[in-house]
Protein backbone atom coordinates (compact mmCIF):
# COMPACT_ATOMS: atom_id res chain seq x y z
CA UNK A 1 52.66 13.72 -39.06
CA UNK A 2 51.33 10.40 -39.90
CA UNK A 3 48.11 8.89 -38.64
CA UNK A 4 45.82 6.00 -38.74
CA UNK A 5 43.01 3.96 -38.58
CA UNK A 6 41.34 0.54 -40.11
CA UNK A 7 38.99 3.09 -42.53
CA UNK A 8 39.17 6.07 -44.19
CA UNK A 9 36.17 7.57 -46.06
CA UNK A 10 36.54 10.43 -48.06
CA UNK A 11 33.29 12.57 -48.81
CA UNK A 12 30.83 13.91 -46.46
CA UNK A 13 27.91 13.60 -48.60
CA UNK A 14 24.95 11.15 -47.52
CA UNK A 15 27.02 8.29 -49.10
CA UNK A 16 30.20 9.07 -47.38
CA UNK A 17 28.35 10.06 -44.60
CA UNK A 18 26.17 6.89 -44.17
CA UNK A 19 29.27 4.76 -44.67
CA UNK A 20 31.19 6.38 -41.81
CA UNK A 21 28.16 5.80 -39.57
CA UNK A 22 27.55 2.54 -40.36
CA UNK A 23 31.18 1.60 -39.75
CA UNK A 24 31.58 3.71 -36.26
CA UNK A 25 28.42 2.04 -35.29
CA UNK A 26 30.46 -1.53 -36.06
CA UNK A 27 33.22 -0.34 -33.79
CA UNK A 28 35.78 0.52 -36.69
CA UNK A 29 38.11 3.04 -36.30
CA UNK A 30 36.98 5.09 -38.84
CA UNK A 31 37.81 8.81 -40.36
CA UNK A 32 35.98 10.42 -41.95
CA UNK A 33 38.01 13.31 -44.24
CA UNK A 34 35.16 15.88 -45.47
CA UNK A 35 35.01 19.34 -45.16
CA UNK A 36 31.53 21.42 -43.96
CA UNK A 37 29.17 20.87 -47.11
CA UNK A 38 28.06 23.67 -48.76
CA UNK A 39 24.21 24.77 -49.20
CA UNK A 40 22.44 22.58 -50.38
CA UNK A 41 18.75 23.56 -51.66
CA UNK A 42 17.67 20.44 -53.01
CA UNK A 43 15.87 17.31 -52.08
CA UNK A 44 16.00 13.88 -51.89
CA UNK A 45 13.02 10.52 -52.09
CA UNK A 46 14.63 8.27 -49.62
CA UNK A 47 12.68 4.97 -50.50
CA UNK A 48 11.86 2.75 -47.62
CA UNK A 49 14.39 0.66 -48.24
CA UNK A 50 16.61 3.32 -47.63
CA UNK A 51 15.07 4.83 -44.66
CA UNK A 52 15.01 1.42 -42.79
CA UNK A 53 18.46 1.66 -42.71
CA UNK A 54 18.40 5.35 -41.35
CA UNK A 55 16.04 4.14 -38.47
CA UNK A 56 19.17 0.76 -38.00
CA UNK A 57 21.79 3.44 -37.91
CA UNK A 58 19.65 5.97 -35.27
CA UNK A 59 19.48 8.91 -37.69
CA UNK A 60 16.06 8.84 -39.37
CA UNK A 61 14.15 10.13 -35.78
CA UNK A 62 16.61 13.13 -36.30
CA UNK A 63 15.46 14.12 -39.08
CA UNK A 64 11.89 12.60 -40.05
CA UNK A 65 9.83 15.47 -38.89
CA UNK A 66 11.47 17.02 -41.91
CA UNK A 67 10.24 14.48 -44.57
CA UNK A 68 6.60 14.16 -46.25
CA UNK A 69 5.39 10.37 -46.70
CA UNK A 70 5.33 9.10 -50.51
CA UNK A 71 1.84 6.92 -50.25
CA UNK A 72 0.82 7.64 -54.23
CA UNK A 73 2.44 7.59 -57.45
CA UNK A 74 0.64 9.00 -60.56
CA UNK A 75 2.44 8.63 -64.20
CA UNK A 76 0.79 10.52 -66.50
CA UNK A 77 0.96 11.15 -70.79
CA UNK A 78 1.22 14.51 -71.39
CA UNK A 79 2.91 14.24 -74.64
CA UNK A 80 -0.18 15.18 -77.00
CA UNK A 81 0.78 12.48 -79.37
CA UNK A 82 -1.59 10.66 -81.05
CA UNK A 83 -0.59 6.86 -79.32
CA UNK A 84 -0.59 7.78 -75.03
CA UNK A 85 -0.50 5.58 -72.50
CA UNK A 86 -2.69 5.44 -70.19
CA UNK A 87 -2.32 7.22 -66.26
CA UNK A 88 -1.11 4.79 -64.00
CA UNK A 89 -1.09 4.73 -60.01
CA UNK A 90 1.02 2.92 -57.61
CA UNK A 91 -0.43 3.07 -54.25
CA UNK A 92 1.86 1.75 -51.35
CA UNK A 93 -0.39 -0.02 -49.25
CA UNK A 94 -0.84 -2.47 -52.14
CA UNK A 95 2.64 -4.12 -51.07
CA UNK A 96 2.02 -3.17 -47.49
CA UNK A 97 4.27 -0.50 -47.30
CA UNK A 98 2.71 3.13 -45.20
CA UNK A 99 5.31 4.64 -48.13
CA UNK A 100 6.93 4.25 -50.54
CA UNK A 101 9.59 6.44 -49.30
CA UNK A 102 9.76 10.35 -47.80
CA UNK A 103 10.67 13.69 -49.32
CA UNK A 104 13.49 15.31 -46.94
CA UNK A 105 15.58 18.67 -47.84
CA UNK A 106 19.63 17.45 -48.23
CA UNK A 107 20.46 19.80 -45.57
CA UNK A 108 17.91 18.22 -43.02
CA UNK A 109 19.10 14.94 -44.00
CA UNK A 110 22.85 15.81 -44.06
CA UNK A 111 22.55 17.78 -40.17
CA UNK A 112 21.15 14.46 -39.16
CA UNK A 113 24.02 12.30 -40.46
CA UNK A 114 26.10 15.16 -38.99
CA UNK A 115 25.09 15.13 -35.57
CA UNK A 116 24.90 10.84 -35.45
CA UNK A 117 28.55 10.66 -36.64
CA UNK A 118 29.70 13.06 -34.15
CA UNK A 119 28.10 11.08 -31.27
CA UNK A 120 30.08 8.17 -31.98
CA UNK A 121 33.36 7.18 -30.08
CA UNK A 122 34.97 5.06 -33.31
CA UNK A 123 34.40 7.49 -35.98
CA UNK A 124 36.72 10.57 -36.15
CA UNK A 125 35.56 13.62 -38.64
CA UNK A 126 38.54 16.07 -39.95
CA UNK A 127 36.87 18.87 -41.76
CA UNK A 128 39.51 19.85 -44.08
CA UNK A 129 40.16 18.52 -48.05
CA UNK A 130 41.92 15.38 -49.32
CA UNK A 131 44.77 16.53 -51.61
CA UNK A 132 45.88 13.25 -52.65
CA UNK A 133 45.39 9.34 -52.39
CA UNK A 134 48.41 7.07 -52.53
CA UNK A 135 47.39 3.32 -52.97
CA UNK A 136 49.92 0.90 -51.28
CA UNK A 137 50.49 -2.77 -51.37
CA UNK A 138 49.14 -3.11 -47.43
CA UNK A 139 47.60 0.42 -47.00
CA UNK A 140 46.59 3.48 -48.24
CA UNK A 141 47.51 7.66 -47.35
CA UNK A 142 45.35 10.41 -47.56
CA UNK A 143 47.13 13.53 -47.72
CA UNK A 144 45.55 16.33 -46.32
CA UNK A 145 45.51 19.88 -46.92
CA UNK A 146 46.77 20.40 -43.29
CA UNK A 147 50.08 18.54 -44.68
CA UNK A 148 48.60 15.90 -42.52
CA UNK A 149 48.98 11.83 -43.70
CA UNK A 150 46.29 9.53 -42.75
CA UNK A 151 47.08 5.72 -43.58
CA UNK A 152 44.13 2.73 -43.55
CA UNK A 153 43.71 -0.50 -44.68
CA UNK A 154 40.84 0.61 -46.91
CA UNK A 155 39.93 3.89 -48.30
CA UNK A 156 35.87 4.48 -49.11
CA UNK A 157 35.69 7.12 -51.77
CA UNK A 158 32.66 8.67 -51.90
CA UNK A 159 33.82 12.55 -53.26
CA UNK A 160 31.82 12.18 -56.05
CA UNK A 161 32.04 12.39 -59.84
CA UNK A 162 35.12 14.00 -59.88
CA UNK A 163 36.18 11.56 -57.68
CA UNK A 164 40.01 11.73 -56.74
CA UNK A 165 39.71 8.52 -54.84
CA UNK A 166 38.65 6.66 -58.30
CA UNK A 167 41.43 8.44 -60.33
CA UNK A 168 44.08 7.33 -57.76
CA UNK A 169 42.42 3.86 -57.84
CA UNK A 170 43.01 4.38 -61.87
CA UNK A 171 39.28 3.51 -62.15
CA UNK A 172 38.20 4.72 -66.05
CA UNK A 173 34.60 5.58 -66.45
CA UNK A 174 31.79 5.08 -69.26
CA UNK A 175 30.30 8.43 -69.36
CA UNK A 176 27.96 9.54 -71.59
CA UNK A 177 26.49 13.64 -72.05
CA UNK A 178 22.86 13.89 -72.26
CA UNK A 179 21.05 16.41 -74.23
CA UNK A 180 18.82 17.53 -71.66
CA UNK A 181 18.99 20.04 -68.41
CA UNK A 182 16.90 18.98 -64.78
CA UNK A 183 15.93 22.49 -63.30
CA UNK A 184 15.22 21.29 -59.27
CA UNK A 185 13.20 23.90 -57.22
CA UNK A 186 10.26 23.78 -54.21
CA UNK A 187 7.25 25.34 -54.25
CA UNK A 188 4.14 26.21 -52.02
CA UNK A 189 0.16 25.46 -53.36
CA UNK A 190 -3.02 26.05 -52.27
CA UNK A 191 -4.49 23.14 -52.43
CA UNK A 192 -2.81 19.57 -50.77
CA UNK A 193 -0.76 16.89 -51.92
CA UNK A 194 -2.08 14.11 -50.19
CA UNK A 195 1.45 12.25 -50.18
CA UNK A 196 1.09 12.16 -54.04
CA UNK A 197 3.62 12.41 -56.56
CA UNK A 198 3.11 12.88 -59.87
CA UNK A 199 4.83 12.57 -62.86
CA UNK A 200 4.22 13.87 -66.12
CA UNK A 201 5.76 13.08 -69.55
CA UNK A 202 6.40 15.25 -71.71
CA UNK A 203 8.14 15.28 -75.22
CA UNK A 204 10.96 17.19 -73.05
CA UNK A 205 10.78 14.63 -70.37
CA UNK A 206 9.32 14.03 -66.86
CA UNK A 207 8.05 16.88 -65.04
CA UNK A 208 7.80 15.53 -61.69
CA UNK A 209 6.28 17.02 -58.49
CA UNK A 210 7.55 15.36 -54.88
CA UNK A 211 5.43 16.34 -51.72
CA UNK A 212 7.02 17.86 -48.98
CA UNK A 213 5.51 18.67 -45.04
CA UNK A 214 2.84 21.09 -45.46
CA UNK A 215 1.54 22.33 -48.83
CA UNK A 216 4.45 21.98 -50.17
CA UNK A 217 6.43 20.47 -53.47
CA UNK A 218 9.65 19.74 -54.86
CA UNK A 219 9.94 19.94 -58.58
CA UNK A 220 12.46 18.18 -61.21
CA UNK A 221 11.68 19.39 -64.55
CA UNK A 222 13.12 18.09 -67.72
CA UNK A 223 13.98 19.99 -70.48
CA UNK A 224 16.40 21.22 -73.58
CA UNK A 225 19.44 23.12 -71.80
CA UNK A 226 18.41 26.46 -73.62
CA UNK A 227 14.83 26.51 -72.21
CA UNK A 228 16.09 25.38 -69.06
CA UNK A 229 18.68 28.45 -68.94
CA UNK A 230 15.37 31.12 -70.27
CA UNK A 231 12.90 29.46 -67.94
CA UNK A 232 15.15 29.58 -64.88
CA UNK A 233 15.97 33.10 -65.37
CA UNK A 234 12.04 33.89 -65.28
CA UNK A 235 10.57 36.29 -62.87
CA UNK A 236 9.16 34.39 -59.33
CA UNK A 237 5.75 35.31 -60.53
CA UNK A 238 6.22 33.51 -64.18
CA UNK A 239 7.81 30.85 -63.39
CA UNK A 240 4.88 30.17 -60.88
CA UNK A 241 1.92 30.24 -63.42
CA UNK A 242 4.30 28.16 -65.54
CA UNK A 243 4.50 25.35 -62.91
CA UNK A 244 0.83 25.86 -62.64
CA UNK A 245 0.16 25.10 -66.25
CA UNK A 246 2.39 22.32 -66.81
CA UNK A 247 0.64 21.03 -63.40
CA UNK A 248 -2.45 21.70 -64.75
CA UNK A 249 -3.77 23.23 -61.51
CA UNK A 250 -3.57 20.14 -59.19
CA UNK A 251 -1.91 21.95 -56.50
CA UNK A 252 -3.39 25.25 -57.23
CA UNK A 253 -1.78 28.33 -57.29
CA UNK A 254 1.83 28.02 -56.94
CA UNK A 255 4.42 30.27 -55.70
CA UNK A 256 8.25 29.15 -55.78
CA UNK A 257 10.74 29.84 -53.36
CA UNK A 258 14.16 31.25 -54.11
CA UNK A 259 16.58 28.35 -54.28
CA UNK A 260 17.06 27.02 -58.14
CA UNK A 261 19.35 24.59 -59.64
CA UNK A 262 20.46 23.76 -62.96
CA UNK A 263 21.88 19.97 -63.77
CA UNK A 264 23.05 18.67 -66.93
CA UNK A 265 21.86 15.41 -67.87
CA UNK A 266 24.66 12.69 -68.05
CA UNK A 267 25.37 9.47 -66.84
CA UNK A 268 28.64 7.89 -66.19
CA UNK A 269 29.55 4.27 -64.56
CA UNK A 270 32.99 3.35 -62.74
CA UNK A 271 34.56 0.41 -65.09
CA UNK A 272 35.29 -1.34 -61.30
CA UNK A 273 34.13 -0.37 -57.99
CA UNK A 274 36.49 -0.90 -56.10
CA UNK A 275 40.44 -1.41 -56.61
CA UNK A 276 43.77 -1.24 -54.94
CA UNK A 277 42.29 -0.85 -51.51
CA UNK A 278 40.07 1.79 -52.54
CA UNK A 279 36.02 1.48 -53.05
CA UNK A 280 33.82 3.52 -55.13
CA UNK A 281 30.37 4.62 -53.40
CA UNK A 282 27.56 6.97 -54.50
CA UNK A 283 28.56 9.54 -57.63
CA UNK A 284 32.19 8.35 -57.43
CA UNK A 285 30.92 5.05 -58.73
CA UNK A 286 27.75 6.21 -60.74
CA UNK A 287 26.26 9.32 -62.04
CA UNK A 288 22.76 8.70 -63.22
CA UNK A 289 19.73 11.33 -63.99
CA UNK A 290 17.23 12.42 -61.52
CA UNK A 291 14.34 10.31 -62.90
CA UNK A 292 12.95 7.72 -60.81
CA UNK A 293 14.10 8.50 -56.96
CA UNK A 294 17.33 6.30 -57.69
CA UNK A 295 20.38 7.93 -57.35
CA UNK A 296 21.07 8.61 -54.11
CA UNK A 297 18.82 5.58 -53.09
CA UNK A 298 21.60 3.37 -55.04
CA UNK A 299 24.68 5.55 -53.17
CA UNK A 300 22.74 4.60 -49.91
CA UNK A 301 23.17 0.92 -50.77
CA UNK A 302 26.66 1.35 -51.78
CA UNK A 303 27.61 2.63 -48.36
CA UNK A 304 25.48 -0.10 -46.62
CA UNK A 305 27.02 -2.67 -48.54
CA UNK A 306 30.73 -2.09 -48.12
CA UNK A 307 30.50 -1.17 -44.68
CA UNK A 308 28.74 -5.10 -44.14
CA UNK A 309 31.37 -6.29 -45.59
CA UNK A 310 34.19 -4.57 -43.59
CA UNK A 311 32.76 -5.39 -40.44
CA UNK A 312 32.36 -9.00 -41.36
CA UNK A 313 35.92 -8.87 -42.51
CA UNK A 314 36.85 -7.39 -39.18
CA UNK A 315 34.99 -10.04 -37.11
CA UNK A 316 36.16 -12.73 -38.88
CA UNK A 317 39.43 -10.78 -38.60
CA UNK A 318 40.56 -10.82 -41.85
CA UNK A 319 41.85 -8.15 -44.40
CA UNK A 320 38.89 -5.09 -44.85
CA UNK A 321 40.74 -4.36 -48.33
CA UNK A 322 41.75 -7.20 -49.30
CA UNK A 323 41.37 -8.08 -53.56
CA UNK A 324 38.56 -10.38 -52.55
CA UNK A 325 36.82 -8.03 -50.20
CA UNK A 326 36.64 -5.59 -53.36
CA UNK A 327 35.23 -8.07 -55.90
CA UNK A 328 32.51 -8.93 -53.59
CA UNK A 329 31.80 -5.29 -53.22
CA UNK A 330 31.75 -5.32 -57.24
CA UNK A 331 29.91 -8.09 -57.83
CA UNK A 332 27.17 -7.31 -55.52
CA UNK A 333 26.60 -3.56 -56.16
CA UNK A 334 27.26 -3.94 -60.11
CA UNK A 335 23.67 -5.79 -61.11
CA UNK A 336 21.79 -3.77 -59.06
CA UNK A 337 23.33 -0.27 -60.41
CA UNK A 338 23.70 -1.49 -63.68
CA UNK A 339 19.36 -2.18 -63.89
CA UNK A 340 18.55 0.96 -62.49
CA UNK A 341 20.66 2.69 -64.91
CA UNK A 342 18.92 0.92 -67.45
CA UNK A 343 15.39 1.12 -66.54
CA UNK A 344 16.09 5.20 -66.10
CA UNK A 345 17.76 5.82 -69.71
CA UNK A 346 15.02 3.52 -71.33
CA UNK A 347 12.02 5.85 -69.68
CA UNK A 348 13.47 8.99 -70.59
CA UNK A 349 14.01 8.26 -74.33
CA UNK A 350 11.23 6.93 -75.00
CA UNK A 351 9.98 9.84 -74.09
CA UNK A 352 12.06 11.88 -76.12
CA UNK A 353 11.53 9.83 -79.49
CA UNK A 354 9.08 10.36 -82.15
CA UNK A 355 9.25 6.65 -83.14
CA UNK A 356 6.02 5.09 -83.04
CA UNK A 357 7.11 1.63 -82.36
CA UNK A 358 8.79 2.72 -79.41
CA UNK A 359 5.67 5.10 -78.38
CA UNK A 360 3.39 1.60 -78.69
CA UNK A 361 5.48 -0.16 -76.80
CA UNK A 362 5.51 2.36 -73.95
CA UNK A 363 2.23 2.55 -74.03
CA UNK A 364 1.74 -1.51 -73.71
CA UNK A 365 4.06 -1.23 -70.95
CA UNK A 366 1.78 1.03 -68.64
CA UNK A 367 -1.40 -0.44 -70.05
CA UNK A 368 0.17 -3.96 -68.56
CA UNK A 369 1.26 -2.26 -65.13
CA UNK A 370 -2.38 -0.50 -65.18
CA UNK A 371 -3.94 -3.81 -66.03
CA UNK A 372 -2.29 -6.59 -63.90
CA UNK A 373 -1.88 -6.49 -60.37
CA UNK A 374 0.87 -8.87 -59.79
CA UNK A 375 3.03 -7.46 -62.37
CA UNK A 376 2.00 -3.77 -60.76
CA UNK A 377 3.16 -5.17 -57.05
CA UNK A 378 6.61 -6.58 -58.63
CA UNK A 379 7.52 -3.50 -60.41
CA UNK A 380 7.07 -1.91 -56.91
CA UNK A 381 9.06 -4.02 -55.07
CA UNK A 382 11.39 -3.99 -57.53
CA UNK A 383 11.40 -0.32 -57.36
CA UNK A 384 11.52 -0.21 -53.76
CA UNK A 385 14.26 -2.43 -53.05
CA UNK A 386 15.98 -4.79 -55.39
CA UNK A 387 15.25 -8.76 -54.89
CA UNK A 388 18.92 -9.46 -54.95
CA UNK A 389 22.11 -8.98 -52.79
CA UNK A 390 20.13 -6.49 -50.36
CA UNK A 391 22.43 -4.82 -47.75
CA UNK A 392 21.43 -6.07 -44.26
CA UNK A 393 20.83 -2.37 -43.18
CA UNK A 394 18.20 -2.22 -45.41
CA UNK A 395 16.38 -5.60 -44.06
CA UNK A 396 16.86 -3.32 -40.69
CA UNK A 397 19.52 -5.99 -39.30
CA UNK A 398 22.62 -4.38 -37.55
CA UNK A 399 26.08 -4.54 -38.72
CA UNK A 400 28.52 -7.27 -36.94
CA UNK A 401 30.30 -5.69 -33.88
């Protein structure tokens, strides 16, 4: 049997997820071909950027009760070298933000894009796996395990990075393996957060604490892939006074819950986008290291961005995958992925080296954003919510109907 609709996104993470809203909230006939996720203990920074467009789509008041405001950001040296920079904080209400963005568990966030998407009349879920992608000159299939056939004028892969949209696309990618392991946890403390975040450098990278409701943190900490194999298989009680050390006692005592996760550092960038009536979002397009809130932040504006340009395609009732609805999607997602990715890789090793140049100029760096306010605000914005080609769900304007 043989079905179909105007889009077909495959993925049912927040990316795929957020584009199959967006679109059933436009009035596209949309499917969305994902099955249930699996568990999913770790969290996510949405920056505000990101969560305006939650509140546009009418799934952030699902879910923020779950989330922990961002208000203060707190980088600080704790490489022992001789040249250190100095701490730095970022407060929000400097650019007259409440946040800079809020701390949510995926599986809060991904019941809330669950239960939006199922109360909308355009977008259609099938919960079963894609077992094949077949661009054609007009249209493209999905094959389903079912033995099913869906067809669509456009096909939004977001099935991450092992994407089988992008191979089918015959997207290559620029990947490169880095030499150092994230091990992502929560913990409780005794003593509160006050919405701060704080970041410390190490000579094995950031070791970053993210509030969460309560008193309660998420952790992402950097290191070698052998220590972060011996440390993760620590006893609860260890590991604890570890994070307490490395933490220097801010929070207090810490205890950490069950759920831990190992993830290799690499990064990896789609050569295109978006071809043959297919387009890239989230990890299918761009794999990047947990440093810096951005990841998921950038797969948020993928989905915004290609599902404003379908439904301004569909109002102005042209082709939704047409060749130059896909290098508009390129050319507007590519700067803004391509920065981030830099800014990230240039943090982290300069942390890593024992080059003293490169330790000065680090330093200067966060002496200047220490130093001078209007750079300070910029590099926030910036942060926040790039200057350029921003998706209109993230200015909080709805999609054309």
């Amino acid at each position: 049997m043989q079905h179909s609709a105007h889009v077909i996104v495959v993925g049912g993470g927040p990316a795929g997820l957020t584009a199959a809203v967006a679109l059933g909230l436009a009035g596209i006939e949309t499917v969305l071909v994902a099955p249930p996720a699996p568990p999913d203990a770790r969290t996510t920074v949405l920056l505000a950027s990101s969560v305006t467009a939650l509140e546009t789509l009418g799934v952030w008041d699902l879910c923020r009760a779950e989330a922990a405001p961002l208000r203060t950001l707190r980088l600080v040296d704790d490489t022992g070298r001789l040249l250190r920079a100095p701490e730095v904080k970022f407060d929000a209400g400097e650019i007259g933000l409440e946040a800079f963005g809020y701390n949510i568990a995926n599986r809060h966030l991904l019941a809330a894009l669950d239960a939006r998407a199922a109360a909308l009349p355009s977008l259609h879920r099938r919960s079963e796996t894609a077992t094949g992608v077949e661009p054609g000159d007009g249209a493209v299939s999905v094959m389903l395990a079912s033995g099913e056939s869906l067809t669509a004028r456009l096909v939004i892969g977001a099935d991450g990075r092992h994407s089988l949209c992008r191979r089918a696309a015959g997207i290559a990618t620029n990947k490169r393996n880095g030499t150092q392991t994230a091990l992502a946890l929560s913990f409780s403390h005794s003593r509160p957060h006050r919405d701060t975040s704080t970041e410390f450098h190490t000579p094995d990278g950031p070791f970053t604490t993210v509030p969460l409701p309560g008193n309660r943190s998420s952790l992402v900490w950097m290191m070698g892939p052998g220590a972060a194999k011996r440390t993760t298989a620590w006893p609860d009680a260890i590991l604890s006074m570890e994070i307490e050390r490395h933490s220097h006692s801010i929070l207090g005592k810490t205890t950490v819950e069950p759920e831990r996760g190992l993830f290799p550092l690499a990064t990896e960038t789609a050569e295109r986008f978006a071809a043959h009536r297919i387009a890239l979002v989230g990890e299918a397009a761009h794999v990047m290291p947990p440093i810096g809130a951005q990841g998921l932040n950038l797969g948020l504006r993928d989905a915004a961005q290609i599902a404003e340009l379908v439904a301004d395609a569909r109002a102005a009732g042209t082709d939704v995958g047409s060749d130059a609805l896909l290098t508009r999607y390129d050319a507007r997602r590519r700067p803004d992925v391509t920065t981030r990715m830099l800014a990230v890789d240039w943090l982290n090793r300069s942390l890593l080296t024992d080059f003293l140049p490169v330790q000065s100029l680090r330093g200067l760096g966060l002496y200047a954003l220490d130093r001078i306010g209007p750079l300070r605000r910029f590099v926030m914005r910036e942060g926040i919510t790039p200057s350029a080609a921003e998706p209109a769900l993230m200015r909080g304007e709805t999609l054309r109907h």
